[in-house]
Each structure stands twice: as structure tokens, then as C-alpha cells.
Protein backbone atom coordinates (compact mmCIF):
# COMPACT_ATOMS: atom_id res chain seq x y z
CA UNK A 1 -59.40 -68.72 -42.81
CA UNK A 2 -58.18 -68.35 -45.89
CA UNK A 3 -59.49 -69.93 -48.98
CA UNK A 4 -58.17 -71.29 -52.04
CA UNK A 5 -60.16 -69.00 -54.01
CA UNK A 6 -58.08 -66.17 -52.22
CA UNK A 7 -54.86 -67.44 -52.33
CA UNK A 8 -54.98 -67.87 -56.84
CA UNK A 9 -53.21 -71.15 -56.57
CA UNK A 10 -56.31 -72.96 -57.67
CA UNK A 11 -56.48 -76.23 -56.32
CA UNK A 12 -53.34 -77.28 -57.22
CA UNK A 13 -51.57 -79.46 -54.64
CA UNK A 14 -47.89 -78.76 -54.42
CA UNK A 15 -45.58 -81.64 -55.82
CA UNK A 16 -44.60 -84.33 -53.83
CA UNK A 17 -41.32 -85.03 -52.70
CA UNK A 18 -39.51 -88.25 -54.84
CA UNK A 19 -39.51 -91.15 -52.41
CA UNK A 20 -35.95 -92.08 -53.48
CA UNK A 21 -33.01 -90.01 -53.92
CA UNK A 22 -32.68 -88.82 -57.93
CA UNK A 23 -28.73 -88.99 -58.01
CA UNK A 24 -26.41 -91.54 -56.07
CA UNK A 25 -23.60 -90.00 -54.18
CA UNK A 26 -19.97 -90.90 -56.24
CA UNK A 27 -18.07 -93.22 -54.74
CA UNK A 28 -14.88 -92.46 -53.50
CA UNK A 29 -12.09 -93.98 -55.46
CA UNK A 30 -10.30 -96.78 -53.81
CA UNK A 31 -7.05 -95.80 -52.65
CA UNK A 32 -4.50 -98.52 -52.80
CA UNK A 33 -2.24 -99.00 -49.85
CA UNK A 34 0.63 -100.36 -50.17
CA UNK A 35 1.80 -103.36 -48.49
CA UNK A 36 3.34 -103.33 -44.94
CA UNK A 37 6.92 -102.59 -45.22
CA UNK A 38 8.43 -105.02 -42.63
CA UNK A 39 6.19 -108.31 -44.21
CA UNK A 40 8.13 -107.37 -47.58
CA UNK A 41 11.49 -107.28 -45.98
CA UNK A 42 10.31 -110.18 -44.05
CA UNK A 43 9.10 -112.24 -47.28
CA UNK A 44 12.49 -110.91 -48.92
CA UNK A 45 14.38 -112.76 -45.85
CA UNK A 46 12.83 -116.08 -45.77
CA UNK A 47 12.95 -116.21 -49.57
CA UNK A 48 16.54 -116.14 -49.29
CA UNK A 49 16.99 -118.06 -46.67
CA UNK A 50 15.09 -120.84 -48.20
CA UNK A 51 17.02 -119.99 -51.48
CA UNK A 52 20.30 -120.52 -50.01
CA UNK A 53 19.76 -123.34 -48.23
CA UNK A 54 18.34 -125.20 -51.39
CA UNK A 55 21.22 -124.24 -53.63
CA UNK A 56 23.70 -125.59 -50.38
CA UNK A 57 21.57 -128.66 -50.46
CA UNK A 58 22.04 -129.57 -53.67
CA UNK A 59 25.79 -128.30 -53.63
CA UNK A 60 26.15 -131.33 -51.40
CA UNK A 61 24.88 -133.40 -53.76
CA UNK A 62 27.52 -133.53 -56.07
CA UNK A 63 30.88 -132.20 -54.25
CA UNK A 64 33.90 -130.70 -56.06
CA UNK A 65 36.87 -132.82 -55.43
């Protein structure tokens, strides 16, 4: 066996390890996704749709003669 008189380090214990991480990972940056394609050219649709009916509707309202 050896002793600690042999080995010179004296007594000293070695360090112990941190019990929580030092440094946080960094976060990714959030990527922004665009929106699905066929909803917009959906949304687009029934916008107009609605649009057009509306200005029909109130075409009727007052009729040119």
C-alpha cells in the first residue's frame, strides 16, 4: 500500500465535481415556419367569396333602373 506520505500530495482531497452544470446549453433559435400554403389560398377564397356575395347583396338593395 501506498501512503500519502509517499505519494507528496499531502492530504489534500481532490476537488469535487459541481453538482449542477456551470453553463446552460444555448438554445436554438426558433425558426419560424411559415404558414401552410393551401389554408392561405384557402382563406384567400372564402374571403372573396364572402366579399362578393356581400357587395351583390347590397347591389340588390338599391337597383339601377
Amino acid at each position: 500500500m501506498v501512503s500519502d506520505a509517499q505519494t507528496g500530495d499531502g492530504g489534500v482531497s481532490s476537488p469535487a465535481a459541481p453538482s449542477v452544470p456551470q453553463f446552460e446549453r444555448p438554445k436554438a433559435p426558433k425558426r419560424r415556419t411559415s404558414p401552410n400554403p393551401v389554408a392561405v389560398i384557402g382563406g384567400a377564397l372564402v374571403a372573396g367569396y364572402v366579399l362578393a356575395k356581400a357587395i351583390d347583396w347590397r347591389g340588390q338593395a338599391h337597383p339601377r333602373r
